[in-house]
Protein backbone atom coordinates (compact mmCIF):
# COMPACT_ATOMS: atom_id res chain seq x y z
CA UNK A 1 149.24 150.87 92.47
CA UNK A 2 149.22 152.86 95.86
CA UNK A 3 146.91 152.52 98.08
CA UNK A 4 145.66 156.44 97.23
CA UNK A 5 144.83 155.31 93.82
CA UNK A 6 143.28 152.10 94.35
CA UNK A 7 141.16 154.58 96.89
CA UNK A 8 140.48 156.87 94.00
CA UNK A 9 139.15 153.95 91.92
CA UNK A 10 136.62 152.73 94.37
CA UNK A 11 135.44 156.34 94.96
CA UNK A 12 135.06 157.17 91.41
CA UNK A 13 133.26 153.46 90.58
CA UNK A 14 131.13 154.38 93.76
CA UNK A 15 129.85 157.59 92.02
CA UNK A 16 129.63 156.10 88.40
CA UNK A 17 126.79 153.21 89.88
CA UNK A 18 124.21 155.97 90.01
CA UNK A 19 124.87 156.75 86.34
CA UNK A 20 121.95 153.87 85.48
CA UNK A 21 119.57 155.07 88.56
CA UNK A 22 117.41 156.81 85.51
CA UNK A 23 117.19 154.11 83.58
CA UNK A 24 115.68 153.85 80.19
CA UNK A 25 112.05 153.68 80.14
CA UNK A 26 111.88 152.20 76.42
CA UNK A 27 114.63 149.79 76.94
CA UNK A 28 111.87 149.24 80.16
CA UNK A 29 109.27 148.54 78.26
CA UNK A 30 111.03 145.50 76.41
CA UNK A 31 112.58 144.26 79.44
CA UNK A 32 108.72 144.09 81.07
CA UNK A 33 108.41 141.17 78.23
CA UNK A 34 109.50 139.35 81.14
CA UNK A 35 107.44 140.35 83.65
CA UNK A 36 103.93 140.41 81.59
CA UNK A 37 103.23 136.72 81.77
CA UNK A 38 102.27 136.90 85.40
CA UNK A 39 101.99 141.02 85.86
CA UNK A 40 99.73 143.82 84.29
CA UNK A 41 100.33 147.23 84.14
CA UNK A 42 96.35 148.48 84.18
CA UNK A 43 94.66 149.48 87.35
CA UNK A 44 93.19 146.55 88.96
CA UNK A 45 93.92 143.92 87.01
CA UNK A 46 95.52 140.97 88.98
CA UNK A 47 97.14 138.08 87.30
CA UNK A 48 99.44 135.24 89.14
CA UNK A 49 101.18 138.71 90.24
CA UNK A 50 99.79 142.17 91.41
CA UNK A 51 98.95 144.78 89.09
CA UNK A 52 102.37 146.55 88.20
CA UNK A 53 100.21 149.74 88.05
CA UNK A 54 101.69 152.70 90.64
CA UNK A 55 104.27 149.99 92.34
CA UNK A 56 106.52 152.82 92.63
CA UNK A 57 105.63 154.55 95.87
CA UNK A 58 103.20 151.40 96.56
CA UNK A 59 103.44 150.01 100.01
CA UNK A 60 104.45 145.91 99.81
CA UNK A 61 101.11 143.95 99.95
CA UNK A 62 98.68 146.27 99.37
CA UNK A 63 96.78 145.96 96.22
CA UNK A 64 93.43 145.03 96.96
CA UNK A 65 91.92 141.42 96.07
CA UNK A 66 94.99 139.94 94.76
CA UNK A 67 96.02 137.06 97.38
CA UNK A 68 99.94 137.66 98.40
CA UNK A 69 101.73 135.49 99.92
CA UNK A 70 102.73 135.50 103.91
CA UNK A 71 106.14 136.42 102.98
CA UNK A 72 105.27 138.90 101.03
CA UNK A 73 102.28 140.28 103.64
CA UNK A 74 105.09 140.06 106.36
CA UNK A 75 107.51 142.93 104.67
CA UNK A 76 104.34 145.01 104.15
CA UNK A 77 103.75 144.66 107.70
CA UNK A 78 107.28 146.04 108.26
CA UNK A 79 106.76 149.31 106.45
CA UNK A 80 108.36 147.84 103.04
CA UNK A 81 107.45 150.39 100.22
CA UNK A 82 108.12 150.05 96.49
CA UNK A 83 110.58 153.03 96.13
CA UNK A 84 113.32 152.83 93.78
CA UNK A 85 115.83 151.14 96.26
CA UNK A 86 113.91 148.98 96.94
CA UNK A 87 113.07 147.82 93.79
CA UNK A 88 116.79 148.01 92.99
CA UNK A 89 117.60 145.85 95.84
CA UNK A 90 114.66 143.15 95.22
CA UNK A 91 114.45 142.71 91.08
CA UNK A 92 117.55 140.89 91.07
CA UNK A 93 116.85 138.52 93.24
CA UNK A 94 113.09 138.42 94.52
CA UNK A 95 113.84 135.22 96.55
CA UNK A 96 116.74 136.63 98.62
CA UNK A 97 114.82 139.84 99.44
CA UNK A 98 111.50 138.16 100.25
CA UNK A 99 112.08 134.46 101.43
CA UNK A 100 109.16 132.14 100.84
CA UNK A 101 107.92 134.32 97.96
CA UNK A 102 105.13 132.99 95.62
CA UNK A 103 107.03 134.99 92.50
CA UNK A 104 109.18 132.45 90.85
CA UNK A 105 111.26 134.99 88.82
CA UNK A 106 114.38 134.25 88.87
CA UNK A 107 115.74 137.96 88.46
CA UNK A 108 117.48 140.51 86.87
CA UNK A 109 121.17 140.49 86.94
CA UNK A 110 122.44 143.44 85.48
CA UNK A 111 121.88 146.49 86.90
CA UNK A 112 121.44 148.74 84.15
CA UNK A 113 118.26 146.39 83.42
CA UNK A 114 117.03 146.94 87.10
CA UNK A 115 117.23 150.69 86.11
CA UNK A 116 115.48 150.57 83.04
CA UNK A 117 112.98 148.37 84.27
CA UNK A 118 111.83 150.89 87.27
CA UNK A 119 112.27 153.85 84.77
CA UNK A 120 109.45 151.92 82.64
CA UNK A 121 107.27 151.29 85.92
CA UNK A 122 107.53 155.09 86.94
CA UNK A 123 106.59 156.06 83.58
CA UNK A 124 103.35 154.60 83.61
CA UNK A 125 102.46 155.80 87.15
């Protein structure tokens, strides 16, 4: 292979990721199985974790009367919002993205889970 096509492939696999930023809200929903132990997705309910309820858009640390962590109070201090990037960049591995976390998840791994999963949040927004 040439160089030109090897920088064809990375180009084109560059503009295929995006392909699961959508994300499929009912394959969401089943994924949240995993999520629902310690999450809710109703308006002010607080379990272990924050209401899931409006995330997307939600600045980090900021639901009222749930107790977060310093870790996690610390990135809302830095401006951290719950957009879809940075969902995308903290669902597969909470621990990386917010050292010293209270969330024990261990993560998603596949992205086209990540995608479905924050399709399923937004749709209940």
């Amino acid at each position: 292979m040439t160089r030109h096509t090897i920088a064809a492939i990375a180009l084109l696999a560059a503009f295929a990721t995006p392909a699961f930023a959508d994300g499929d809200a009912e394959k969401g929903e089943k994924l949240y199985m995993k999520c629902k132990t310690c999450h809710d997705i109703e308006k002010g309910v607080n379990k272990v974790g924050p209401t899931l309820k409006g995330i997307v858009g939600r600045k980090a640390a900021s639901v009222a009367d749930y107790k977060y962590s310093d870790a996690m109070i610390a990135k809302g201090a830095e401006g951290v919002v719950w957009d879809e990037a940075t969902l995308a960049a903290y669902l597969p591995d909470p621990k990386a993205f917010v050292p010293k976390t209270k969330m024990v998840f261990a993560g998603l791994k596949k992205p086209e889970e990540v995608a479905d999963l924050i399709a399923y949040l937004k749709s209940g927004e």
